[in-house]
Protein backbone atom coordinates (compact mmCIF):
# COMPACT_ATOMS: atom_id res chain seq x y z
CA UNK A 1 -24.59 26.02 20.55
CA UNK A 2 -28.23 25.80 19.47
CA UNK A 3 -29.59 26.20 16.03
CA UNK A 4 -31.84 28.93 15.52
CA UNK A 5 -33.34 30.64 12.15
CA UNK A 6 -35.05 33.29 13.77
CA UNK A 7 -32.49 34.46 15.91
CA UNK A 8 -29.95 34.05 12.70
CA UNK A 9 -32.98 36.27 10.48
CA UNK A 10 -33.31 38.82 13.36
CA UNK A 11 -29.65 39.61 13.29
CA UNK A 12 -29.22 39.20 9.81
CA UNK A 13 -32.31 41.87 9.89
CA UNK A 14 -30.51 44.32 12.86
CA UNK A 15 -26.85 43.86 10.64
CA UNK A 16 -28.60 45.62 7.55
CA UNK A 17 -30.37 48.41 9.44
CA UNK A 18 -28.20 51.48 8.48
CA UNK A 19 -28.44 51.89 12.19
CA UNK A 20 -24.54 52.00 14.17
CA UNK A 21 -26.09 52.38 17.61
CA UNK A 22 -28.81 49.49 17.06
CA UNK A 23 -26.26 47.07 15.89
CA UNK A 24 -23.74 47.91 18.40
CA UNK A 25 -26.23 47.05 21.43
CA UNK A 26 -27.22 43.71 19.67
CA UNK A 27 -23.72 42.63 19.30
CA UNK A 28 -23.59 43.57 22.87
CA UNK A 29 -26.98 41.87 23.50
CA UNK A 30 -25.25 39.07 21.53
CA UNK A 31 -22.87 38.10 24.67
CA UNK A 32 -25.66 37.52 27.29
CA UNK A 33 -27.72 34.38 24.81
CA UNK A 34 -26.90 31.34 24.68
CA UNK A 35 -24.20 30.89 21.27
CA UNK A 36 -26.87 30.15 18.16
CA UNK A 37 -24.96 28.52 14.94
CA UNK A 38 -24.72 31.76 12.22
CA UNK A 39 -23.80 34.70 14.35
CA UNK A 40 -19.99 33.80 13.85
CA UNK A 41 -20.29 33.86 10.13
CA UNK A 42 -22.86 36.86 10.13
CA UNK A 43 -20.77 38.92 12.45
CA UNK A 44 -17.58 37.92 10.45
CA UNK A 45 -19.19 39.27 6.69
CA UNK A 46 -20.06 42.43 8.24
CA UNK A 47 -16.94 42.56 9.82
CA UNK A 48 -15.20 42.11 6.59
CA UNK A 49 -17.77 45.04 4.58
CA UNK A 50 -17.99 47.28 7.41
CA UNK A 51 -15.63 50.45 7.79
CA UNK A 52 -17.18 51.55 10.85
CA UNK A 53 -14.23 51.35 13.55
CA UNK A 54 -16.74 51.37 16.59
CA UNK A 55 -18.93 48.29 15.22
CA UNK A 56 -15.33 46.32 14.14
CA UNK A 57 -13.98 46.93 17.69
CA UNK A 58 -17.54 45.78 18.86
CA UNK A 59 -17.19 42.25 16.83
CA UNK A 60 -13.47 41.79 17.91
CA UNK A 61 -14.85 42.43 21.18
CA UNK A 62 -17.23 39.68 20.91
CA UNK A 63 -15.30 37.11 19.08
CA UNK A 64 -12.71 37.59 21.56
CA UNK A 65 -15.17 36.72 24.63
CA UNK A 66 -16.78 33.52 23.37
CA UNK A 67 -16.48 31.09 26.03
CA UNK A 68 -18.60 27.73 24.17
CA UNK A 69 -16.25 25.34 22.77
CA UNK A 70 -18.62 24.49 20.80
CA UNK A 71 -18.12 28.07 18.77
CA UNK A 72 -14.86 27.01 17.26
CA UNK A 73 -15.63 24.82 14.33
CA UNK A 74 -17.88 28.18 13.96
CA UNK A 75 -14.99 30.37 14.00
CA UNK A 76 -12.32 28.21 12.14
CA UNK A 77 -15.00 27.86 9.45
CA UNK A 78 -14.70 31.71 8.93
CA UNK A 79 -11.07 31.58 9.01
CA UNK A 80 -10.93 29.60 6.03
CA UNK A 81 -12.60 31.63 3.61
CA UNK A 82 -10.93 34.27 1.70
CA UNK A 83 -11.99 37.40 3.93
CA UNK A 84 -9.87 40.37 3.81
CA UNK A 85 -6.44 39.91 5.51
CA UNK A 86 -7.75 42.06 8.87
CA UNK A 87 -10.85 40.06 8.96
CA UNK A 88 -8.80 37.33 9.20
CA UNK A 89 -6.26 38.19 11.21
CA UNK A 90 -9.26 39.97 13.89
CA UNK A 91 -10.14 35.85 13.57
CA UNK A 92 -7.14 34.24 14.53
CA UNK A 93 -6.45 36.67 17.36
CA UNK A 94 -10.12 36.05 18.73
CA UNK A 95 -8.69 32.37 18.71
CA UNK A 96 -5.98 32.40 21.64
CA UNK A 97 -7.78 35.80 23.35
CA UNK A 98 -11.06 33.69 23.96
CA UNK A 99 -9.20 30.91 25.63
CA UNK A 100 -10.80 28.13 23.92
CA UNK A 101 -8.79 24.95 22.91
CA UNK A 102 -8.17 25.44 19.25
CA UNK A 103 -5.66 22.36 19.32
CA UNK A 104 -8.40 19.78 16.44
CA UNK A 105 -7.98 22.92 13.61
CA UNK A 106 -4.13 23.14 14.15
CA UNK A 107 -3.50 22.10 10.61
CA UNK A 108 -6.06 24.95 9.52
CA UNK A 109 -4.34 27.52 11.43
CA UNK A 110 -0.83 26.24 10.22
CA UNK A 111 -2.19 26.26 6.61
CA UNK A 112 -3.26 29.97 7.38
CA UNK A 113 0.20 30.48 8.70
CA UNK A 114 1.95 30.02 5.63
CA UNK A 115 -1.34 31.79 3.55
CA UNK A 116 -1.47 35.26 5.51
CA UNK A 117 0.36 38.05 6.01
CA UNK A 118 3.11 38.27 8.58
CA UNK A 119 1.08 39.38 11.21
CA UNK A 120 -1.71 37.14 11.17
CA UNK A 121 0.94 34.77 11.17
CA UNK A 122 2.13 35.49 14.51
CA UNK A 123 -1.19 35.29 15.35
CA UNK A 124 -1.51 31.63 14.16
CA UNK A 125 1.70 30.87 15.86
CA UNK A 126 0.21 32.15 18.72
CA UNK A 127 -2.61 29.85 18.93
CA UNK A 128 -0.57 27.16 17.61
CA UNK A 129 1.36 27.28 20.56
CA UNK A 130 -0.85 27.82 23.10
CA UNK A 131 -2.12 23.96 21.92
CA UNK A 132 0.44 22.34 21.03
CA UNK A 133 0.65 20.08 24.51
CA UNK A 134 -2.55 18.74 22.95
CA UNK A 135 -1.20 17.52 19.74
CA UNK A 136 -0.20 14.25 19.02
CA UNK A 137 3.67 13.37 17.65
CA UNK A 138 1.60 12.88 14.37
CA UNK A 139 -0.05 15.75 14.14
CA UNK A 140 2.95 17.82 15.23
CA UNK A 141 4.89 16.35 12.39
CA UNK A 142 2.27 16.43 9.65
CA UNK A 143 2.25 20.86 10.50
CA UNK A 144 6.32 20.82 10.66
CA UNK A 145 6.36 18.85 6.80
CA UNK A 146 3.65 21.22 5.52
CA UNK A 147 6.05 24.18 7.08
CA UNK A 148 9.36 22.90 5.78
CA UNK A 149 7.97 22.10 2.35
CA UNK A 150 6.05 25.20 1.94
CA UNK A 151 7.81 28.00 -0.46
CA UNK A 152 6.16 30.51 1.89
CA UNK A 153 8.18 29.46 4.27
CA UNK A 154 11.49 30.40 2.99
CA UNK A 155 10.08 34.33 2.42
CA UNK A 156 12.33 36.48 4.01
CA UNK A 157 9.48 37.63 6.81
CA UNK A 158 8.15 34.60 7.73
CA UNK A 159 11.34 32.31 7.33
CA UNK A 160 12.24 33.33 10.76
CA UNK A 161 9.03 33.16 12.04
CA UNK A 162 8.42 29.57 10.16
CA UNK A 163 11.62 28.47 12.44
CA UNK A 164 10.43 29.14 15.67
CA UNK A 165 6.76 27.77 14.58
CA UNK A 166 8.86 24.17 13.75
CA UNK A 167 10.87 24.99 17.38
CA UNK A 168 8.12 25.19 19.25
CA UNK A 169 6.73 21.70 17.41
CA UNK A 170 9.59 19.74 17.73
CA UNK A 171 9.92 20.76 21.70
């Protein structure tokens, strides 16, 4: 990913236009440059203020295609701050539909587990598992004693879902 605060200021620029059709195409234009540090967290706050269905599906669309590895500190940076639950959850699913190994922020995405709503927590789960041949026995059991001690956990919703989340763990 390379650093870049022109190409950060000309997006920031394009995302402020009152302009749907410009800022669709550079989203779109987005996916054939090189990843540049920013456009995860710029994409994500107008994700999060926009109501616009075409631009949202545009940024799902794009979240869900990055291909760097070197996006996902990026991405689970995002994830951690207090966006609206669909921002978030539009997050967590870009995790596992991109393909990229999310298996170093497992403890973030447990911790978001037990923090979001029910879907975004199948989400998590989702992701979760799709790494979890990559986490160590420590690791595994440092996210199951965050799960079993967590008050969320025992919710009605998610105590099922919590279950299979330590299942899949312990396997």
């Amino acid at each position: 990913m390379i650093k870049s605060d022109k190409k950060i200021k000309e997006l920031d620029e394009i995302l402020n236009k009152d302009n749907n059709i410009v800022i669709t195409e550079a989203i779109e234009l987005l996916r054939q440059e090189k990843p540049f540090e920013g456009a995860v967290g710029l994409l994500t706050a107008f994700y999060d203020k926009t109501d616009d269905f075409s631009i949202r599906k545009t940024i799902a669309g794009f979240m869900n295609d990055l291909k760097d590895q070197t996006v996902c500190q990026e991405v689970i940076e995002e994830i951690r701050k207090r966006w609206k639950s669909d921002t978030i959850s539009m997050l967590v699913s870009s995790c596992w539909q991109s393909g990229l190994n999310y298996s170093d922020f497992s403890l973030d995405l447990a911790k978001v587990f037990l923090r979001e709503d029910y879907i975004t927590a199948i989400e998590c789960l989702t992701v979760i598992e799709e790494s979890v041949h990559e986490l160590s026995k420590v690791r595994k059991d440092e996210i199951i004693k965050m799960l079993k001690e967590s008050p969320v956990s025992q919710i009605n919703e998610k105590k099922a879902l919590t279950h299979e989340l330590i299942s899949i763990l312990e396997r």
